[in-house]
N, C-alpha and C. Protein backbone atom coordinates (compact mmCIF):
# COMPACT_ATOMS: atom_id res chain seq x y z
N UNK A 1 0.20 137.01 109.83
CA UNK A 1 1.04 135.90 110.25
C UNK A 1 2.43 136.44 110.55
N UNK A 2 3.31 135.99 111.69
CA UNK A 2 4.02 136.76 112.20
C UNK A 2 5.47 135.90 111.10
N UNK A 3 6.22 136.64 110.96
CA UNK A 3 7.96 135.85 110.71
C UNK A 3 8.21 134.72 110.88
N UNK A 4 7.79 134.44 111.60
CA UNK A 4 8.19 133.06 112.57
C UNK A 4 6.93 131.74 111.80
N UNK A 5 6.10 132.47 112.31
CA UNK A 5 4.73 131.43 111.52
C UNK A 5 5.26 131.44 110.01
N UNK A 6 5.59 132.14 109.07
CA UNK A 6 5.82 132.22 107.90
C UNK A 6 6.92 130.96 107.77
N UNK A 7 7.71 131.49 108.27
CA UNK A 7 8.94 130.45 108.46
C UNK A 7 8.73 128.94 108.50
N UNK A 8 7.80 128.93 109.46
CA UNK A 8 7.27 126.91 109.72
C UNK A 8 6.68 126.40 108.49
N UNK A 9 5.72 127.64 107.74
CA UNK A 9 4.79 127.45 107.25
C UNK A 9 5.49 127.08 105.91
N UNK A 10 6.57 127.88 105.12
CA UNK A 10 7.21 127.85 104.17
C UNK A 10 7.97 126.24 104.52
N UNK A 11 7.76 125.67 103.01
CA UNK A 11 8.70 123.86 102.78
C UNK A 11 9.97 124.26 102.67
N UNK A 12 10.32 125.63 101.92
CA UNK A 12 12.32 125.32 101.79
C UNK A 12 12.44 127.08 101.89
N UNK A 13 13.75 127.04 101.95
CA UNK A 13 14.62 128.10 101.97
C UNK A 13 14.62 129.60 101.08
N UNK A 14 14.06 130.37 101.43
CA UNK A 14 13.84 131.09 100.76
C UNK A 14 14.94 131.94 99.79
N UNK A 15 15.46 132.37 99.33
CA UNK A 15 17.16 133.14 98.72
C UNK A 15 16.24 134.20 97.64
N UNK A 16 16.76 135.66 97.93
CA UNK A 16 17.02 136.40 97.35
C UNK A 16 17.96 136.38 96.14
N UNK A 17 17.48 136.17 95.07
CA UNK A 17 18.25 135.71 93.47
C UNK A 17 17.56 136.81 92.61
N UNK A 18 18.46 137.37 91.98
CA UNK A 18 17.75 137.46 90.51
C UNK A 18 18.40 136.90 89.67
N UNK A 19 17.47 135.91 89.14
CA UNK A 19 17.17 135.05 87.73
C UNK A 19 16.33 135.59 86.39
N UNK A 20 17.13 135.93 85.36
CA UNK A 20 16.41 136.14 84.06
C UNK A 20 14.92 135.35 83.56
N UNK A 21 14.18 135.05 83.62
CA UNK A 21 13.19 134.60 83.01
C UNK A 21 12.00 135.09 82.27
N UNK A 22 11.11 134.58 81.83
CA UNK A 22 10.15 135.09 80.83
C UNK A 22 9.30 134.70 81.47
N UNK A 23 7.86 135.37 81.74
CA UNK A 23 6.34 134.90 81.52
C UNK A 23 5.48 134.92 80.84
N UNK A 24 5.02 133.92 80.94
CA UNK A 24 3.90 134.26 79.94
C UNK A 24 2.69 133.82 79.90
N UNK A 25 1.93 134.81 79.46
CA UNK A 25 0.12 133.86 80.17
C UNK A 25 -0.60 135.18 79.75
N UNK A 26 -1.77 135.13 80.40
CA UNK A 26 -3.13 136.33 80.27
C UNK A 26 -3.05 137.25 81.32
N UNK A 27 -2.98 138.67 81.13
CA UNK A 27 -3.65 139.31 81.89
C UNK A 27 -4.76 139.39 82.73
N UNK A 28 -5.37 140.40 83.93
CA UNK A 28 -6.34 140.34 83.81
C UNK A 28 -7.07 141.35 82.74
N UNK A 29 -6.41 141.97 81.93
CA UNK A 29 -7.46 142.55 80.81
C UNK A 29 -7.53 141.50 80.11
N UNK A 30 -7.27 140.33 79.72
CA UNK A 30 -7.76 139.17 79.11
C UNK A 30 -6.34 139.39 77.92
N UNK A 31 -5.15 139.90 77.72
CA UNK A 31 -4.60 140.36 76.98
C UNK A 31 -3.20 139.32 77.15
N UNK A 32 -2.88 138.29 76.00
CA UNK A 32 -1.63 137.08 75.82
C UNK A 32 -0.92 138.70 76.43
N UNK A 33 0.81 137.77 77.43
CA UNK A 33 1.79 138.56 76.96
C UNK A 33 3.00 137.63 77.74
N UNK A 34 3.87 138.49 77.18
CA UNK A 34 5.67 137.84 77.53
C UNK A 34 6.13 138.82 78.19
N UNK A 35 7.02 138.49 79.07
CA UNK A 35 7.60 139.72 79.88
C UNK A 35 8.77 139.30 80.48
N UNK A 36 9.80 139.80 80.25
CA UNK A 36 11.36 139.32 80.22
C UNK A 36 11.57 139.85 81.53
N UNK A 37 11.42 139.41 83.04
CA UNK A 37 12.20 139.56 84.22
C UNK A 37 13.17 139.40 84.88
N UNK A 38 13.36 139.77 86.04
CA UNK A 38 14.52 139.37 86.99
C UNK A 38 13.69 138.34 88.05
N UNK A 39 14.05 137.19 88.91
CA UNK A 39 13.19 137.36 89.93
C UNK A 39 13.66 138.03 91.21
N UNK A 40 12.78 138.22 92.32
CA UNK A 40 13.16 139.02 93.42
C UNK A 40 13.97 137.65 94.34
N UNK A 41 13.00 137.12 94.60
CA UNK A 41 13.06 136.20 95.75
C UNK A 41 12.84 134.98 95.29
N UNK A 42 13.11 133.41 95.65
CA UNK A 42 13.16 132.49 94.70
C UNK A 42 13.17 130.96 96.09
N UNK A 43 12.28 130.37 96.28
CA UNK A 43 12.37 128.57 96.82
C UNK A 43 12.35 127.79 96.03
N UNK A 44 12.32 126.65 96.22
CA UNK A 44 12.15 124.93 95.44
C UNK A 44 11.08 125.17 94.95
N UNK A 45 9.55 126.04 95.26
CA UNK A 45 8.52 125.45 95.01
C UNK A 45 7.86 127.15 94.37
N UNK A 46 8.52 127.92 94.19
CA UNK A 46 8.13 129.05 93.78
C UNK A 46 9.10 130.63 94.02
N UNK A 47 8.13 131.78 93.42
CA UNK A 47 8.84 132.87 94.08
C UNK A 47 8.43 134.00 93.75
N UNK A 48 8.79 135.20 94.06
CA UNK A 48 8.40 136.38 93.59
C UNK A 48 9.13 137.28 92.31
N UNK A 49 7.84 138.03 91.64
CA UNK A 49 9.13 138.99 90.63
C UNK A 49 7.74 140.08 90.48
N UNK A 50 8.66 141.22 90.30
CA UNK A 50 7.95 142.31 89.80
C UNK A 50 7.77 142.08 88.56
N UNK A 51 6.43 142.57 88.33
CA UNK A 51 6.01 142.72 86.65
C UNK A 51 4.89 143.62 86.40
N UNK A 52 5.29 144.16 84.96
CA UNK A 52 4.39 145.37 84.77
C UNK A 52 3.05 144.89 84.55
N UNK A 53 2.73 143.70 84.03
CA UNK A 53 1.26 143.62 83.68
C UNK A 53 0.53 142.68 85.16
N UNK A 54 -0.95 142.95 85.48
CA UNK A 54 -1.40 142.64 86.50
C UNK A 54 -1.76 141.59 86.34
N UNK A 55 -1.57 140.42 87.37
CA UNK A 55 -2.15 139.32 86.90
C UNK A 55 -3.38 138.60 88.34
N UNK A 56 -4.27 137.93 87.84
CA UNK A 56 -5.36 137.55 89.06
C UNK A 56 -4.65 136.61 89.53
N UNK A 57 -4.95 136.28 91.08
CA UNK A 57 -4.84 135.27 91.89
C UNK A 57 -5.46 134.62 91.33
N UNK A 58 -4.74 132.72 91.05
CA UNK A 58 -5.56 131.65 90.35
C UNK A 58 -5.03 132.00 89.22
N UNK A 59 -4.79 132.56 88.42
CA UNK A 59 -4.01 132.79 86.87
C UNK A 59 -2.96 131.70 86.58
N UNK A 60 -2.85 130.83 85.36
CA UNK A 60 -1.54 129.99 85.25
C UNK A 60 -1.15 130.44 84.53
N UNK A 61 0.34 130.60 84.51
CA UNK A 61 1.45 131.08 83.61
C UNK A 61 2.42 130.64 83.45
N UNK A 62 3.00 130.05 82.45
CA UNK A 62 4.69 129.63 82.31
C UNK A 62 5.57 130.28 82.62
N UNK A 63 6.72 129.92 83.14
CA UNK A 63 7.79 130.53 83.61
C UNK A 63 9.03 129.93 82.74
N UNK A 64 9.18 130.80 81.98
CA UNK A 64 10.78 130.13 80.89
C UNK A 64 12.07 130.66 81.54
N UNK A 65 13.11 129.79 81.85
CA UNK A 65 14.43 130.22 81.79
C UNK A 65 15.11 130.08 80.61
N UNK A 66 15.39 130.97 79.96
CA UNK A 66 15.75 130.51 78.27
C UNK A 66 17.25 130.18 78.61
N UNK A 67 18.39 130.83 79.44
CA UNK A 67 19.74 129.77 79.69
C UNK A 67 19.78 128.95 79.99
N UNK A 68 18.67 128.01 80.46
CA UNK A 68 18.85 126.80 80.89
C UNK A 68 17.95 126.11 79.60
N UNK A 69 16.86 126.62 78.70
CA UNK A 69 16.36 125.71 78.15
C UNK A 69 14.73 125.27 78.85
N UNK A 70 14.62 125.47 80.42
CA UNK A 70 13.58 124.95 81.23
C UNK A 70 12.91 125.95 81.05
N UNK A 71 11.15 125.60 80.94
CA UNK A 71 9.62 125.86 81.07
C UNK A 71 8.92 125.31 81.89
N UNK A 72 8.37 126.12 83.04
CA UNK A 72 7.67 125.16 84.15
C UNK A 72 6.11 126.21 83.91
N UNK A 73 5.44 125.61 84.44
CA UNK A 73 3.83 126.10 84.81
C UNK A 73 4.04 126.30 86.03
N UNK A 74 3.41 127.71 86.23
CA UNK A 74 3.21 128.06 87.74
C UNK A 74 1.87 128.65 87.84
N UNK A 75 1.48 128.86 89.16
CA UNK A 75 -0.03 129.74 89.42
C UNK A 75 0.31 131.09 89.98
N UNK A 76 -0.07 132.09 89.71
CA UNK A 76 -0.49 133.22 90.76
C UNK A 76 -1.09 132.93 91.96
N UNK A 77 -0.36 133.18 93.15
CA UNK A 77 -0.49 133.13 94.68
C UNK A 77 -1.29 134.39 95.00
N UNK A 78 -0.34 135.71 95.04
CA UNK A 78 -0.71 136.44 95.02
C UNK A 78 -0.02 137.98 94.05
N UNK A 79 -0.63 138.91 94.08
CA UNK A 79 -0.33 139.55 92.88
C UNK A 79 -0.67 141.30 93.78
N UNK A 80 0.12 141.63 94.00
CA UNK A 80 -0.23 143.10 94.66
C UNK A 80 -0.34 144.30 93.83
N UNK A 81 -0.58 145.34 94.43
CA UNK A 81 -0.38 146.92 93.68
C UNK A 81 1.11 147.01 93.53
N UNK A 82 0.90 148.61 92.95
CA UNK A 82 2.07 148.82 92.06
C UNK A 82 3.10 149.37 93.02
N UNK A 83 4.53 149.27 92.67
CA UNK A 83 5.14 149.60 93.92
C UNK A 83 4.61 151.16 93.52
N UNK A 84 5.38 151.85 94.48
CA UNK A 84 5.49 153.26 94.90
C UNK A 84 6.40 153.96 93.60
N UNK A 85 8.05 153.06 94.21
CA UNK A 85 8.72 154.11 93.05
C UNK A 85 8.91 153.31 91.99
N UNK A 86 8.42 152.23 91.51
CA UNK A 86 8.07 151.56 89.87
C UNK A 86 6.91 151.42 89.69
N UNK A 87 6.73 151.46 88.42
CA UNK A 87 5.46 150.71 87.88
C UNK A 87 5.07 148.85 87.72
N UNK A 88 5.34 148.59 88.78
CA UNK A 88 5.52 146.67 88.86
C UNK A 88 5.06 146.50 89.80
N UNK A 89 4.12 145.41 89.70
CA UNK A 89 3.32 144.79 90.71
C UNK A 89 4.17 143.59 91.32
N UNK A 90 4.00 143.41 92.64
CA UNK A 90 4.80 142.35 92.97
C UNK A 90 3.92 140.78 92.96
N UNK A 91 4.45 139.85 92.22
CA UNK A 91 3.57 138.24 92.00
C UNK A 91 4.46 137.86 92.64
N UNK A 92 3.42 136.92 93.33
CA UNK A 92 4.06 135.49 94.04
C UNK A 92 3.73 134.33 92.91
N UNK A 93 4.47 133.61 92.85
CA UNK A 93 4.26 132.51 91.94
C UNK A 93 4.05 130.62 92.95
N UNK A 94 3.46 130.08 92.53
CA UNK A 94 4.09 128.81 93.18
C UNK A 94 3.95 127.71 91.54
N UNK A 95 5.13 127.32 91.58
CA UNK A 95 5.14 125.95 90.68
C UNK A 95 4.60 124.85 90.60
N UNK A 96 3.65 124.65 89.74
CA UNK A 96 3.11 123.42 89.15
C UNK A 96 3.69 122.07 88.93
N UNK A 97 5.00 122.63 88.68
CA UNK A 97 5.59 121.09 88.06
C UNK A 97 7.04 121.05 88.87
N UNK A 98 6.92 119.90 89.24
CA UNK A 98 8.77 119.29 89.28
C UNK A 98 9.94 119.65 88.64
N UNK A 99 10.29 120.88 87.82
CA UNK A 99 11.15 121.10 87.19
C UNK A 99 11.89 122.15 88.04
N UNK A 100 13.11 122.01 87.54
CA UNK A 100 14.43 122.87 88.75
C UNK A 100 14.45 124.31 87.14
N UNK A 101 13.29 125.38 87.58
CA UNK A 101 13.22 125.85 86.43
C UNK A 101 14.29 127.48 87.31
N UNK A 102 14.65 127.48 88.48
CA UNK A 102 15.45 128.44 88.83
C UNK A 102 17.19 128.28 88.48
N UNK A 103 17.28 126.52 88.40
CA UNK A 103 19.08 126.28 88.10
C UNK A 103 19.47 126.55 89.23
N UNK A 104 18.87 126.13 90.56
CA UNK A 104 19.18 126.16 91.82
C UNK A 104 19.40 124.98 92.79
N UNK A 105 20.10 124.28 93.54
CA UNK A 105 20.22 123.03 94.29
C UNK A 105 19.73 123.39 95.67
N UNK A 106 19.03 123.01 96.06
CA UNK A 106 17.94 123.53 97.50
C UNK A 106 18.47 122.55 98.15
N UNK A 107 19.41 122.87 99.68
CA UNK A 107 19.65 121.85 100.29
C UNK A 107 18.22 121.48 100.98
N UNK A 108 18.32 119.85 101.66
CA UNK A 108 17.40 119.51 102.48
C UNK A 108 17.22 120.70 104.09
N UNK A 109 16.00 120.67 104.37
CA UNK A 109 15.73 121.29 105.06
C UNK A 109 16.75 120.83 106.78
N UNK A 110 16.41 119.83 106.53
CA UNK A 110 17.70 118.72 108.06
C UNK A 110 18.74 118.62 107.50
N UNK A 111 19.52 119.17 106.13
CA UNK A 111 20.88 119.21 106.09
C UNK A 111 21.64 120.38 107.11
N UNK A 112 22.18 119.45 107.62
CA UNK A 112 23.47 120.29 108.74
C UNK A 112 25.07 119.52 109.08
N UNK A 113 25.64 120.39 108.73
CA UNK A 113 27.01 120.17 108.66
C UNK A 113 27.31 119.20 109.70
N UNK A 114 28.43 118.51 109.28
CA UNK A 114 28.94 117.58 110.38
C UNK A 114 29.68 117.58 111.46
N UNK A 115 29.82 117.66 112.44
CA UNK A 115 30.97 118.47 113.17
C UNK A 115 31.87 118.03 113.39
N UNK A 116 33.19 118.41 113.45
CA UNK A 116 34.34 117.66 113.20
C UNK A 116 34.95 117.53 114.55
């Protein structure tokens, strides 16, 4: 899918953030764990972060921001190999629930300035 298709296809704005948060859920070795991240990339409705443990597409996992207090449920989108020069797989996440678990204000997609 080209840039452009991605673009239509995506509901909001994508922003490069890193945000502190925790995950937590099952491996695919079947193994509980927590894992204190940054995220990479971050929308209204999900986002990406490197993490050392692998997780399956279809996997649910909580996503804690412990400065804010917020816990949302998200799914594994997708979940790739390891980079090159780290040991972290890159997850896509998308969110389960209605909660503003990034501490982010997403303008509307038709918000545009007024012209004076």
């Amino acid at each position: 899918m080209s840039e452009d298709n991605l673009r239509a296809y995506r509901r909001t704005l994508r922003l490069t953030m890193s945000i502190p948060v925790v995950i937590l859920g099952v491996d695919t070795d079947g193994n509980s764990f927590s894992e204190s991240r940054h995220t990479q990339v971050i929308n209204e409705h999900g986002g990406e972060i490197a993490m050392a443990h692998r997780l399956a597409v279809g996997t649910e996992v909580s996503v804690e921001n412990r400065a804010m207090g917020v816990v949302s449920k998200a799914i594994v989108m997708s979940s790739g190999a390891k980079y090159q020069a780290r040991d972290l797989h890159p997850v896509v996440l998308k969110l389960l629930e209605a909660k503003n678990v990034w501490g982010i204000i997403f303008e509307p997609d038709d918000w545009r300035p007024v012209a004076s």
